[in-house]
C-alpha atoms as a PDB file:
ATOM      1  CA  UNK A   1      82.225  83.987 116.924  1.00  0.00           C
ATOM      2  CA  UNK A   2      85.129  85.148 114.910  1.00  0.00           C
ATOM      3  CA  UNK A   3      88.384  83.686 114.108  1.00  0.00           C
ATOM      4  CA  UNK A   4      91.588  85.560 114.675  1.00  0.00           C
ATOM      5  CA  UNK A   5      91.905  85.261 110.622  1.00  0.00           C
ATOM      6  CA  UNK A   6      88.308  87.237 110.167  1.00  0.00           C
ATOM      7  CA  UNK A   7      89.127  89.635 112.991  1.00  0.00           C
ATOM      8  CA  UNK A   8      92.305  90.237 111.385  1.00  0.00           C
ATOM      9  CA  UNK A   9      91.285  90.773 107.803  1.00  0.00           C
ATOM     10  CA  UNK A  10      88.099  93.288 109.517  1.00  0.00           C
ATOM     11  CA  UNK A  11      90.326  95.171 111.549  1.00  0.00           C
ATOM     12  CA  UNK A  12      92.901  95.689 108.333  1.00  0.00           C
ATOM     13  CA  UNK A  13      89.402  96.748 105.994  1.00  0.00           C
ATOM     14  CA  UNK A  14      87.716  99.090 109.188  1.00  0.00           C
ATOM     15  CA  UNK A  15      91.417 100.665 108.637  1.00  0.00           C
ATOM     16  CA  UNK A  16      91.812 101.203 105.111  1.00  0.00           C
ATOM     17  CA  UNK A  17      94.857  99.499 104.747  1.00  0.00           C
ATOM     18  CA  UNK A  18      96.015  96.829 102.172  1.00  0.00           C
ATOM     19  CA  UNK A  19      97.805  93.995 103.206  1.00  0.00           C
ATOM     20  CA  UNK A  20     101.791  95.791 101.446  1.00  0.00           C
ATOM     21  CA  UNK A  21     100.341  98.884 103.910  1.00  0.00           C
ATOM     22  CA  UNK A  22      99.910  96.471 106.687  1.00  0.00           C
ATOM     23  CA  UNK A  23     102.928  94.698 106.246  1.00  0.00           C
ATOM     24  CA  UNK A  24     105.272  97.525 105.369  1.00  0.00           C
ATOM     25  CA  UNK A  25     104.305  98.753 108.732  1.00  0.00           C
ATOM     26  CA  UNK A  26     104.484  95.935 110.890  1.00  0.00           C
ATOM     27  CA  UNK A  27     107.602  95.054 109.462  1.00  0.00           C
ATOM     28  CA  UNK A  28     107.139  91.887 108.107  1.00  0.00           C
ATOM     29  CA  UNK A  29     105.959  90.469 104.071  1.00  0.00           C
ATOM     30  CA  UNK A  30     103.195  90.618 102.244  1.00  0.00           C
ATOM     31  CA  UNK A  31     102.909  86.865 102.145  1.00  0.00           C
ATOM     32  CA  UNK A  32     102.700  86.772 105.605  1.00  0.00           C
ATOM     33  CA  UNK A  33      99.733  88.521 106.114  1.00  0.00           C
ATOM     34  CA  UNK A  34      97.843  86.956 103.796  1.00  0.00           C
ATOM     35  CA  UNK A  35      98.606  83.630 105.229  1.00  0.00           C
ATOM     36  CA  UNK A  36      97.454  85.014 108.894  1.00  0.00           C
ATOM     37  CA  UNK A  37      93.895  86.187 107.135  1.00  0.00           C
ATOM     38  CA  UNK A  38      93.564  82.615 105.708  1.00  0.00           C
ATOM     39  CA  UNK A  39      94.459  80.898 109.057  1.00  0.00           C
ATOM     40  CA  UNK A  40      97.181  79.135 107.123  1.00  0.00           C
ATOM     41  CA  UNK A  41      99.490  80.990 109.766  1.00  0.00           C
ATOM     42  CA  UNK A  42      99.320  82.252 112.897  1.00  0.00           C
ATOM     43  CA  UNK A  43     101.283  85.430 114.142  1.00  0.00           C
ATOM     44  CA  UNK A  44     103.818  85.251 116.432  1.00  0.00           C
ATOM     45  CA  UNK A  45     103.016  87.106 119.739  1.00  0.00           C
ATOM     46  CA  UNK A  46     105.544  90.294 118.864  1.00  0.00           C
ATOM     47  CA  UNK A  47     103.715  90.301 115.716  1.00  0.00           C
ATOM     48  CA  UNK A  48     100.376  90.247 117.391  1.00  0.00           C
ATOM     49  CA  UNK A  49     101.339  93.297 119.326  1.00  0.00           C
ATOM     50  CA  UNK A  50     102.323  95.016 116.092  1.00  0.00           C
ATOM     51  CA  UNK A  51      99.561  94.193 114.355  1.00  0.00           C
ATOM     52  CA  UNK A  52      97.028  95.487 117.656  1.00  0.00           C
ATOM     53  CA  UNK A  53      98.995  99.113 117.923  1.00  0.00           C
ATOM     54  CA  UNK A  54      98.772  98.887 113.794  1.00  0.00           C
ATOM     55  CA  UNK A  55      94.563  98.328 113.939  1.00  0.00           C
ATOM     56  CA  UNK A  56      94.230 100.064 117.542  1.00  0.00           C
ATOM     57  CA  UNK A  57      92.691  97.037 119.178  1.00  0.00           C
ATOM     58  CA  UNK A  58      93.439  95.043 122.194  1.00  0.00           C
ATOM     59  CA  UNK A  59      94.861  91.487 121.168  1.00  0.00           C
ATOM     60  CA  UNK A  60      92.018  90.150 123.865  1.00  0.00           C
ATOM     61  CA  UNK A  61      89.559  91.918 120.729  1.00  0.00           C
ATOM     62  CA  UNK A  62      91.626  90.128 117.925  1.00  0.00           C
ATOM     63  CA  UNK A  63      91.680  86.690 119.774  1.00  0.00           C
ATOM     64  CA  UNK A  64      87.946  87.181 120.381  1.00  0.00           C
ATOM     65  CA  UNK A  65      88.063  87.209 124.079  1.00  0.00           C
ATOM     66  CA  UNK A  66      86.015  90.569 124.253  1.00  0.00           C
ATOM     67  CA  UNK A  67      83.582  92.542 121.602  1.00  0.00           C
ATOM     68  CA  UNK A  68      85.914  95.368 120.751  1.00  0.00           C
END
């Protein structure tokens, strides 16, 4: 099963987005998502829901709690 960080950095890739696209988007830095891809930091729940309308996935796909 996947982490959040590994479902996070897969979702960003299946996108095509780097991690300035992601965060310029989401609103938040650079830094940040880097740290949430190397599970050295965990989003906070608005920026889960960013970062699920960002990939078009369910948080319950993100957190691992269903296959897609």
């Amino acid at each position: 099963m996947k982490d959040l960080k590994d479902k996070l950095k897969q979702a960003r890739i299946e996108n095509g987005f780097t991690q300035k696209q992601v965060a310029q988007q989401v609103g938040i830095t650079h830094n940040a998502i880097a740290n949430y891809e190397l599970g050295t930091r965990e989003p906070s729940l608005d920026t889960l829901a960013q970062l699920c309308k960002c990939y078009g996935v369910s948080a319950d796909y993100l957190l691992g709690l269903t296959e897609y």
